[in-house]
C-alpha atoms as a PDB file:
ATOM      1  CA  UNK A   1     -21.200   5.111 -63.853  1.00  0.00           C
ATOM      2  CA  UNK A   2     -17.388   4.752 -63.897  1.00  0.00           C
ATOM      3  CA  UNK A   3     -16.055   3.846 -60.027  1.00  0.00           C
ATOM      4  CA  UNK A   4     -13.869   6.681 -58.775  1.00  0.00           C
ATOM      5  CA  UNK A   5     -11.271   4.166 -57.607  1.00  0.00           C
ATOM      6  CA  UNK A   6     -10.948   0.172 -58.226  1.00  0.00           C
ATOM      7  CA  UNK A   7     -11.673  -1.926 -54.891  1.00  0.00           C
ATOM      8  CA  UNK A   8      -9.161  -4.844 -54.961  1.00  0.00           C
ATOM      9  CA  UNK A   9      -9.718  -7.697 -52.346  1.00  0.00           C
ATOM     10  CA  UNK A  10      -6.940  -8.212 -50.374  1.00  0.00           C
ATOM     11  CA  UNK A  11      -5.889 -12.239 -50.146  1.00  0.00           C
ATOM     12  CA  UNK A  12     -10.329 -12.235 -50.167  1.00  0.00           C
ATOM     13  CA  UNK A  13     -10.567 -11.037 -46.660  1.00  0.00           C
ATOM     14  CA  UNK A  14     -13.998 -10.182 -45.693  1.00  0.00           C
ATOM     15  CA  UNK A  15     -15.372 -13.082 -47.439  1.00  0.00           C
ATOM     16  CA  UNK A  16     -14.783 -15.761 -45.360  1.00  0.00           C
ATOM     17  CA  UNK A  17     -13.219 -16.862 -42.774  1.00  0.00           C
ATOM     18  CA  UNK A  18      -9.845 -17.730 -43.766  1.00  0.00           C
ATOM     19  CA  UNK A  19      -8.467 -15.441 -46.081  1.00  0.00           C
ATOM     20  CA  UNK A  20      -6.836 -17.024 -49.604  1.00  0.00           C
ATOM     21  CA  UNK A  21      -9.462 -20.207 -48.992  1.00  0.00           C
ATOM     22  CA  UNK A  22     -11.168 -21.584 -51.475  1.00  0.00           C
ATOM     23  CA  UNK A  23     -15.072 -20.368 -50.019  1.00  0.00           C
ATOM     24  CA  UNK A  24     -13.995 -16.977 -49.345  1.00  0.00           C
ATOM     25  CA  UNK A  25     -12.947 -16.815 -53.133  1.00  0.00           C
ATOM     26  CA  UNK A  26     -15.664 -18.068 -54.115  1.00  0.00           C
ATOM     27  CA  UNK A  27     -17.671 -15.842 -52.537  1.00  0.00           C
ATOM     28  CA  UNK A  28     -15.007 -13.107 -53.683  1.00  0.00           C
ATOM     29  CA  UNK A  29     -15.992 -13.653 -57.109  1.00  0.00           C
ATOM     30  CA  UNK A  30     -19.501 -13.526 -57.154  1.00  0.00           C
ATOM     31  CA  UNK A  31     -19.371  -9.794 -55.596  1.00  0.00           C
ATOM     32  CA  UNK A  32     -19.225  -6.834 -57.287  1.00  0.00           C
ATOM     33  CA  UNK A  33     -15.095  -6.313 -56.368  1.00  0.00           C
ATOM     34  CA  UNK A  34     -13.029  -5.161 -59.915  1.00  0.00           C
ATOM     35  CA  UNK A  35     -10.346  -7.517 -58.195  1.00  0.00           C
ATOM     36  CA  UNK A  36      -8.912 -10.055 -56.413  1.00  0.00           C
ATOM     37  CA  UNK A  37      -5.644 -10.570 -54.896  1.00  0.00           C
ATOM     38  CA  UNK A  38      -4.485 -14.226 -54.071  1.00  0.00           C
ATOM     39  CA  UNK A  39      -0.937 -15.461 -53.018  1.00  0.00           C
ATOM     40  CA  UNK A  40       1.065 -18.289 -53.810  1.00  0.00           C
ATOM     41  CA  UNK A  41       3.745 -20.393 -52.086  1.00  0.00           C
ATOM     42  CA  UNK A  42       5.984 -23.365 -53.523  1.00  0.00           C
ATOM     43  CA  UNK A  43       5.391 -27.056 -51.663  1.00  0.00           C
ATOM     44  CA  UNK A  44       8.014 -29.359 -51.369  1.00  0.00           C
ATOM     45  CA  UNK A  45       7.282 -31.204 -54.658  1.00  0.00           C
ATOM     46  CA  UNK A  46       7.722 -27.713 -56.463  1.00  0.00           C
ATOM     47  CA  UNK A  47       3.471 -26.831 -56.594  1.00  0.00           C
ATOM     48  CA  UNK A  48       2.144 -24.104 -56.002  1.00  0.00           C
ATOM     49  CA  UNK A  49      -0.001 -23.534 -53.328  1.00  0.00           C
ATOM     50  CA  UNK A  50      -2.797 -20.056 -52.359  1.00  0.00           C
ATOM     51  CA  UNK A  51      -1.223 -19.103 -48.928  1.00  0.00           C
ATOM     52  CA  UNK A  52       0.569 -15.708 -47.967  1.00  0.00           C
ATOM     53  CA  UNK A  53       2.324 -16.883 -45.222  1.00  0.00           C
ATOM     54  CA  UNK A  54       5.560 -19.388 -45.177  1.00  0.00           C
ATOM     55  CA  UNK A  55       3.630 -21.774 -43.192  1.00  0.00           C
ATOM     56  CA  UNK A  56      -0.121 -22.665 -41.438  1.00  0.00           C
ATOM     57  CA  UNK A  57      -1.558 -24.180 -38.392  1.00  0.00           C
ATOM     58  CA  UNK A  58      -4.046 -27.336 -39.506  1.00  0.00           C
ATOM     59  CA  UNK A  59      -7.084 -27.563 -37.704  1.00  0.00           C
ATOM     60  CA  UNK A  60      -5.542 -28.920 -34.952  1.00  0.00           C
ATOM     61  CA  UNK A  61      -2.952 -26.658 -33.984  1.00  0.00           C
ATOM     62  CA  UNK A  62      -0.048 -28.052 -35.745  1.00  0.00           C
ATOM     63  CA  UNK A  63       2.392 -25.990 -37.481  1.00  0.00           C
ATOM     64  CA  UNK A  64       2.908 -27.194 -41.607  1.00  0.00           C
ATOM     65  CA  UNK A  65       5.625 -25.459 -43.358  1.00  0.00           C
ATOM     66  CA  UNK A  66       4.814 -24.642 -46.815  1.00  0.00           C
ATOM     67  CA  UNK A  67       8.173 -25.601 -48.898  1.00  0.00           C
ATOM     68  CA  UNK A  68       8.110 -28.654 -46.371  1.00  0.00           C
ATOM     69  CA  UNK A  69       5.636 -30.841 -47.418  1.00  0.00           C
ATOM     70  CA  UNK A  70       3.856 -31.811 -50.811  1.00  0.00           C
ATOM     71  CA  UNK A  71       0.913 -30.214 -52.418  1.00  0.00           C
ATOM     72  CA  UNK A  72      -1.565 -33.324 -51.088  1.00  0.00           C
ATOM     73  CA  UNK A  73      -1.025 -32.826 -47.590  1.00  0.00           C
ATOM     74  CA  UNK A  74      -1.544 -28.909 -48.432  1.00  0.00           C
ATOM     75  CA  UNK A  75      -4.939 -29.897 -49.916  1.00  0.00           C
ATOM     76  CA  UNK A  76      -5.989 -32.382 -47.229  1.00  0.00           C
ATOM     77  CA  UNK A  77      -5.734 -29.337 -44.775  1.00  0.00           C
ATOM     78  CA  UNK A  78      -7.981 -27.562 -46.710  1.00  0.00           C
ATOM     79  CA  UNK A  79      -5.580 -25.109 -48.621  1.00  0.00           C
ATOM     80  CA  UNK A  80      -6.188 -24.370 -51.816  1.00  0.00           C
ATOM     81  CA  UNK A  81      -3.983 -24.522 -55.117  1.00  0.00           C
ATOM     82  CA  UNK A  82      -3.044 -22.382 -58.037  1.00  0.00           C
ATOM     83  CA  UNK A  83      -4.516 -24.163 -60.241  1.00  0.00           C
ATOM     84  CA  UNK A  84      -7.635 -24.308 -58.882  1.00  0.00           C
ATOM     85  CA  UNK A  85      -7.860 -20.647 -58.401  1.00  0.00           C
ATOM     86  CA  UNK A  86      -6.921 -20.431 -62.014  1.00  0.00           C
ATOM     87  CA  UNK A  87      -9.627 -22.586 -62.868  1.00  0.00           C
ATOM     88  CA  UNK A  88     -11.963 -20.663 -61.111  1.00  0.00           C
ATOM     89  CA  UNK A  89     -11.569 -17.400 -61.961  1.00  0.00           C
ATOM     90  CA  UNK A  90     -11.408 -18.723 -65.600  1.00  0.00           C
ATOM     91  CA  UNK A  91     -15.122 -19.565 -65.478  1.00  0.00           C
ATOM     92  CA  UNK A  92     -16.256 -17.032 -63.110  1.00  0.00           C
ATOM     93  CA  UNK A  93     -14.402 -14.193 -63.268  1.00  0.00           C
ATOM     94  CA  UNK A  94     -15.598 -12.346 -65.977  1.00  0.00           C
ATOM     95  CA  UNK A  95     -14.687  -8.702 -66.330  1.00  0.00           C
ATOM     96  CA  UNK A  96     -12.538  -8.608 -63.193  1.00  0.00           C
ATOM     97  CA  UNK A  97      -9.073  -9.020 -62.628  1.00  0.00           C
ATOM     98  CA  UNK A  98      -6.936 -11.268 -60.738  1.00  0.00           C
ATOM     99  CA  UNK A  99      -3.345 -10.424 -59.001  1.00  0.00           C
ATOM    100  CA  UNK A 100      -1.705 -12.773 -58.457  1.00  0.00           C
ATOM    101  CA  UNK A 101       1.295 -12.181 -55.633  1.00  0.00           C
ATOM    102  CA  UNK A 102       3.942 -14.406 -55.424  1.00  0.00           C
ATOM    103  CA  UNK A 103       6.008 -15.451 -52.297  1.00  0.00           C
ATOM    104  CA  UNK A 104       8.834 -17.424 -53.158  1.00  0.00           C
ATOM    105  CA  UNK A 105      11.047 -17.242 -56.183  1.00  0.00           C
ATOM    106  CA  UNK A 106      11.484 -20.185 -58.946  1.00  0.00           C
ATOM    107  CA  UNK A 107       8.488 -21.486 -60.463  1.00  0.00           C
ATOM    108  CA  UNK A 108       7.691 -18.624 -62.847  1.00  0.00           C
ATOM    109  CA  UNK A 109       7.938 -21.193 -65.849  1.00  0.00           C
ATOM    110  CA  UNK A 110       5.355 -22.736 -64.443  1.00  0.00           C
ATOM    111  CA  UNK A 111       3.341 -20.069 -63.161  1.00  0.00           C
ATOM    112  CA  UNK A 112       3.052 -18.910 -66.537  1.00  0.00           C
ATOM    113  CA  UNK A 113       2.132 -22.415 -68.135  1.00  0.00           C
ATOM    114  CA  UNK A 114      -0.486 -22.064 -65.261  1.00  0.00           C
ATOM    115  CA  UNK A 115      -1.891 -18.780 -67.207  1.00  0.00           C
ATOM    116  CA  UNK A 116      -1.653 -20.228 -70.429  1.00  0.00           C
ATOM    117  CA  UNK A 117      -3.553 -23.667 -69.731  1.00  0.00           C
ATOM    118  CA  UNK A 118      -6.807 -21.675 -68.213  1.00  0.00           C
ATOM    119  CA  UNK A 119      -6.409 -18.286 -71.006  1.00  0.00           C
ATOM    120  CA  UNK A 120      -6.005 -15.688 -68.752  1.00  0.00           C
ATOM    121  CA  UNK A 121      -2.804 -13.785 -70.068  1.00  0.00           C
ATOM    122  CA  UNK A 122      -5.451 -10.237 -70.385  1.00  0.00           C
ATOM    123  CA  UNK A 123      -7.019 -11.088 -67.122  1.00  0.00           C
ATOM    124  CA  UNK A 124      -3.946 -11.584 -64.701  1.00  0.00           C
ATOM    125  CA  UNK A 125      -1.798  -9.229 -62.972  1.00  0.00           C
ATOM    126  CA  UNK A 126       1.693 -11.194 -61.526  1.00  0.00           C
ATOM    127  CA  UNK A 127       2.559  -9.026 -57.959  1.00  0.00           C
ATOM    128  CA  UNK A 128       5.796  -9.335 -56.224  1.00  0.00           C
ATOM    129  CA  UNK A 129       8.080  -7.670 -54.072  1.00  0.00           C
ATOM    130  CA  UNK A 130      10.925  -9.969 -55.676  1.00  0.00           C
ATOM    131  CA  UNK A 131      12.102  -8.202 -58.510  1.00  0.00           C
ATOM    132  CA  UNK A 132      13.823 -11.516 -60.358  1.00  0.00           C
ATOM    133  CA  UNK A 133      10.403 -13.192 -60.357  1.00  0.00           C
ATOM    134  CA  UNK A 134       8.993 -10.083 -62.135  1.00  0.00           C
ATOM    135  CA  UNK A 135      11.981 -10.028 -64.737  1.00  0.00           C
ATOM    136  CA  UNK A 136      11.472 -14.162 -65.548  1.00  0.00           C
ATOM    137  CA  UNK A 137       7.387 -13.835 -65.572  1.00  0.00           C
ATOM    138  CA  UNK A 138       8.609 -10.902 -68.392  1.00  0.00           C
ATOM    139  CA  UNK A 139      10.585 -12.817 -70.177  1.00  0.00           C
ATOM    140  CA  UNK A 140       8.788 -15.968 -70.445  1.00  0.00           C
ATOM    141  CA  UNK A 141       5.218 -14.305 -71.124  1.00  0.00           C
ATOM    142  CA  UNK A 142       6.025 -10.551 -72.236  1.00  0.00           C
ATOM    143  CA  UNK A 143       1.991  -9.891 -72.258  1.00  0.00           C
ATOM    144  CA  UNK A 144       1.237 -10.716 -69.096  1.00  0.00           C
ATOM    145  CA  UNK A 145       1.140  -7.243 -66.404  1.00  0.00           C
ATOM    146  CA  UNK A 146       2.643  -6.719 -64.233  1.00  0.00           C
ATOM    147  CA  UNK A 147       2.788  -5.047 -60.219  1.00  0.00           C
ATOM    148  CA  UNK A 148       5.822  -4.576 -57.906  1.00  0.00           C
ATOM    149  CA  UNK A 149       4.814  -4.210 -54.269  1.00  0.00           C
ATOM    150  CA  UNK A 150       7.450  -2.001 -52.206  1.00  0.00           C
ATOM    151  CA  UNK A 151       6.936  -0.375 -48.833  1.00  0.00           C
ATOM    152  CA  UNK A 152       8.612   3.469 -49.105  1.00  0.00           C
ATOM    153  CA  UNK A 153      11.795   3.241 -46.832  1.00  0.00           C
ATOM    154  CA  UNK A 154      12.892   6.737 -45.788  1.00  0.00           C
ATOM    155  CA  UNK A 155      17.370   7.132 -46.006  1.00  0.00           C
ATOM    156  CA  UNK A 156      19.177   9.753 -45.135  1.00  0.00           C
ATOM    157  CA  UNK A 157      20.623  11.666 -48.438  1.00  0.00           C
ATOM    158  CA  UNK A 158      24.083  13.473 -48.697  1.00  0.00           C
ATOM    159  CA  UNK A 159      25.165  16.147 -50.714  1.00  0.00           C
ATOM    160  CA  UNK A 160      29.139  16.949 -50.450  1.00  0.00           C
ATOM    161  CA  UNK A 161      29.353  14.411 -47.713  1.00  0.00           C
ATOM    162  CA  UNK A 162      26.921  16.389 -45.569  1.00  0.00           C
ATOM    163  CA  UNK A 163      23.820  14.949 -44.500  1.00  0.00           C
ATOM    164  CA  UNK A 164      20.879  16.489 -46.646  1.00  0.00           C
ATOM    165  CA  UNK A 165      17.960  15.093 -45.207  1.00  0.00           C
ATOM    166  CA  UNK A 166      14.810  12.120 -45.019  1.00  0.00           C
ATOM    167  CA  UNK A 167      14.356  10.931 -48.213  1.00  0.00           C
ATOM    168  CA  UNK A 168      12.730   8.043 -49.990  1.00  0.00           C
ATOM    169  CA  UNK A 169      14.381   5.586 -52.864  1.00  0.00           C
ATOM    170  CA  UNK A 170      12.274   4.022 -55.303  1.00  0.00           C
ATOM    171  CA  UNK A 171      12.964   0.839 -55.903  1.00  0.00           C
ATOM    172  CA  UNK A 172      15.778  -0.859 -58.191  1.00  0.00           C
ATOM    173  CA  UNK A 173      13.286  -2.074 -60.821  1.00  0.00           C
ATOM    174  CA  UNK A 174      11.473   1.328 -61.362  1.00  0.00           C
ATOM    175  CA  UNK A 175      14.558   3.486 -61.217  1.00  0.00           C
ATOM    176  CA  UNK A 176      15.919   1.454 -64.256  1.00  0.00           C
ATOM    177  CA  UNK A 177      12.762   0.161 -65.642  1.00  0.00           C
ATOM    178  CA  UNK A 178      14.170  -3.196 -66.325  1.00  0.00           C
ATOM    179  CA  UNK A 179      10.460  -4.095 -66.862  1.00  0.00           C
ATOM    180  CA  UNK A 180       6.965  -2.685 -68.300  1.00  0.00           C
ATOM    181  CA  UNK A 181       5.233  -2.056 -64.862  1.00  0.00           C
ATOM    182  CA  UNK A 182       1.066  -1.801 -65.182  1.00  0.00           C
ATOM    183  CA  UNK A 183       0.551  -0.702 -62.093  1.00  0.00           C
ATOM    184  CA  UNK A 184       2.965  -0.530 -58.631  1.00  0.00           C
ATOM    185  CA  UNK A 185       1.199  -1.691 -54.949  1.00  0.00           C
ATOM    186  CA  UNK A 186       2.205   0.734 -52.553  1.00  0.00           C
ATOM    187  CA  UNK A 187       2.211  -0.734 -49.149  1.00  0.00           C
ATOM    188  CA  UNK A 188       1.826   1.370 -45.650  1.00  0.00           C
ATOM    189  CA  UNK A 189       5.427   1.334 -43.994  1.00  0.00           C
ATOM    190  CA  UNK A 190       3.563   0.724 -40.816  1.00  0.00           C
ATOM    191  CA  UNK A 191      -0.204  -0.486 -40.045  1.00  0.00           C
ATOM    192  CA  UNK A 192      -0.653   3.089 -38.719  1.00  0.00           C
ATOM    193  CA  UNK A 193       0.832   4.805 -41.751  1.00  0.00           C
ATOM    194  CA  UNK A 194      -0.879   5.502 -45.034  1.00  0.00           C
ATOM    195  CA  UNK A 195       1.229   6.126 -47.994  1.00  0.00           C
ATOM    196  CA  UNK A 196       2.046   9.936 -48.334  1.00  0.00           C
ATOM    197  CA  UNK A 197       0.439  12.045 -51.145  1.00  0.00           C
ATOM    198  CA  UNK A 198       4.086  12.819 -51.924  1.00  0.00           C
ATOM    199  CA  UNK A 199       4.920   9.354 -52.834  1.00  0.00           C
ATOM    200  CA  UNK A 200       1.857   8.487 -54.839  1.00  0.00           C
ATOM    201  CA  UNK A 201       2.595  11.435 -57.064  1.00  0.00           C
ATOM    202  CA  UNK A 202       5.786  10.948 -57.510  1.00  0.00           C
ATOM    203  CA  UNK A 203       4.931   7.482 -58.570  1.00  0.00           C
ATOM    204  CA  UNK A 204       1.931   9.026 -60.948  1.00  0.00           C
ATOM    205  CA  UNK A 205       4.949  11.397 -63.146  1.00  0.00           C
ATOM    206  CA  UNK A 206       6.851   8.605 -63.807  1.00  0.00           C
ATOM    207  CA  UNK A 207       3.629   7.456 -65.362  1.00  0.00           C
ATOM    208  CA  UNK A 208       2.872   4.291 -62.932  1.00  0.00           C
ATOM    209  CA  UNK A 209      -0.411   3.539 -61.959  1.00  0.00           C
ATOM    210  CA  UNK A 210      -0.838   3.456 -58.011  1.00  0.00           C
ATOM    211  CA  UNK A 211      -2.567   0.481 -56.278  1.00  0.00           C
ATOM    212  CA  UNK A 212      -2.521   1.236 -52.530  1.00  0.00           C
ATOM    213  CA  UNK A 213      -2.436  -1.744 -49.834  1.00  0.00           C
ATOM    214  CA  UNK A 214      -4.653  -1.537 -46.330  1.00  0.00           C
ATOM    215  CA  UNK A 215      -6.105   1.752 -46.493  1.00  0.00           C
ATOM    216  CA  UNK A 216      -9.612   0.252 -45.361  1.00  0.00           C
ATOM    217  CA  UNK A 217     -11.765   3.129 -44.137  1.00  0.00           C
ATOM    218  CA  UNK A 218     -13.900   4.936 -45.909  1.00  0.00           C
ATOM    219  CA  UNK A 219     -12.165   8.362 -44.797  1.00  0.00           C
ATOM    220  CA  UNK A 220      -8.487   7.195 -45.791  1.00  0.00           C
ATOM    221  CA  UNK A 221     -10.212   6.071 -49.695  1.00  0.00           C
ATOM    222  CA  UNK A 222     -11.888   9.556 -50.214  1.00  0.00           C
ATOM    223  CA  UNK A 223      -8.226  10.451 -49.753  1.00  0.00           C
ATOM    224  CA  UNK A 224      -7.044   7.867 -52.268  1.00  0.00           C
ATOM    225  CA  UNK A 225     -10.426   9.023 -54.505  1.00  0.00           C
ATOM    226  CA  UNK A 226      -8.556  12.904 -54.519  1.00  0.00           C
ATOM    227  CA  UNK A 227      -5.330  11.578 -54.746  1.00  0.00           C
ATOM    228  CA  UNK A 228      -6.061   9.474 -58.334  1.00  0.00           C
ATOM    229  CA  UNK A 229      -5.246   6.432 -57.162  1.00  0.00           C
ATOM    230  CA  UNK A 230      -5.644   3.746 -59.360  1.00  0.00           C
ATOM    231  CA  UNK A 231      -7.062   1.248 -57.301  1.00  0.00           C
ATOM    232  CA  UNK A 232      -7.441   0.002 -52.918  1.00  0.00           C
ATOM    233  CA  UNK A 233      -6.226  -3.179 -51.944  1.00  0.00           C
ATOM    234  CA  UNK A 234      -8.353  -4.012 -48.802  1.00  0.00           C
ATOM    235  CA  UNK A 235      -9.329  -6.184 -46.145  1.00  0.00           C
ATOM    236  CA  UNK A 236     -12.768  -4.851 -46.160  1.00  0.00           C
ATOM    237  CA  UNK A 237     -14.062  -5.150 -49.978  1.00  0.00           C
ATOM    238  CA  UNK A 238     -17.242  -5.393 -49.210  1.00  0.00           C
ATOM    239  CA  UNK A 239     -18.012  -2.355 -47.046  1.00  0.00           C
ATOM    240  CA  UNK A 240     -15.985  -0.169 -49.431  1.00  0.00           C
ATOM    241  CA  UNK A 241     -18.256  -1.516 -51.948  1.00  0.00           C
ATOM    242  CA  UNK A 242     -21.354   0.220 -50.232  1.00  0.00           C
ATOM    243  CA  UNK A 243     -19.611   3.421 -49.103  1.00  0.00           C
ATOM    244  CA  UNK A 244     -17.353   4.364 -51.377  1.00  0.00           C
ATOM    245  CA  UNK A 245     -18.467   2.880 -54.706  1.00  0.00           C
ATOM    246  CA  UNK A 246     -22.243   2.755 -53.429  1.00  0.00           C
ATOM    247  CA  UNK A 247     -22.542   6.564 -53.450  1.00  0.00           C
END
């Protein structure tokens, strides 16, 4: 039976720990998720590095920032790299998908040669909120999908120089479609806000398939379910998995 809605696991929280680590994707990948979402950071000696945030705390408390420090000393505190997770999901990720988010512009090239080496140009999907990493991903691999993750900011419009009204701008890369987008992640504006129906269907004309980001109950995804949503990003793969896919 076809899923009513793709569960994506959000940086593979749920599974571990330590979200983007290397047990909690491995654990990630032997469940029954469609996807997994992992982020990437650039070290000092221009690898890249699973990690979401622009630095970590070791396990002794100390602060390590990311673009500071090589990819060894990354490793040795028991973060994980790309190409690992490449590796990986190469050999045991059959029939899911992988997104792959990244965090700091520059190392597309070798992103991509990343891709290549472990043949996973039909399996990957490059995320980013950085619309210049989406354009030289494009370029250098044209196959490869690709996601654009935006939060909806609300402006005020005009009309004759009069204040019209709340409105919401899409973003600069799908108003002139400077790339092919596969799918767009929609993320809440706050932790308390869900995307509005409005939004996602608005998205949906213009032919984009919607990924929505942190909707974890079950109540909120029945929503999604109605809604057509393409797919849930979530911290909570697992017991979506039983309620909402389960049923």
């Amino acid at each position: 039976m076809t899923r009513p809605i793709r569960i994506i696991s959000h940086r593979c929280r749920g599974f571990g720990e330590r979200e983007n680590s290397l047990a909690a994707f491995k654990r990630a990948l032997a469940s029954d998720v469609d996807g997994i979402e992992i982020d990437y950071r650039i070290t000092k000696d221009r690898k890249l590095v699973v990690h979401h945030d622009a630095s970590y705390r070791d396990a002794l408390g100390w602060k390590h920032v990311i673009k500071d420090e090589p990819l060894l000393t990354a490793l040795d505190n028991d973060r994980m790299s790309l190409d690992t997770a490449l590796a990986l999901f190469a050999k045991h990720g059959r029939g899911k998908f992988l997104d792959v988010d990244i965090k700091a512009h520059g190392e597309e090239r070798q992103l991509v040669l990343l891709v290549k080496k472990h043949g996973l140009e039909r399996q990957i999907v490059v995320v980013s909120w950085i619309g210049k990493s989406l354009e030289d991903v494009h370029r250098l691999a044209p196959e490869v999908r690709l996601s654009l993750s935006f939060a909806p900011k609300v402006w005020t419009s005009h009309h004759n120089g009069e204040p019209r009204g709340p409105a919401i701008r899409l973003p600069f890369l799908i108003r002139t479609e400077r790339v092919p987008l596969a799918t767009v992640n929609l993320c809440p504006l706050t932790k308390r806000t869900s995307p509005s129906a409005s939004i996602i269907r608005r998205l949906q004309k213009r032919g984009l398939k919607v990924v929505v980001v942190n909707d974890d109950t079950v109540k909120e995804n029945e929503r999604l379910i109605r809604l057509g949503v393409h797919g849930t990003m979530t911290n909570d793969a697992p017991g979506l998995l039983r309620h909402v896919c389960g049923r």
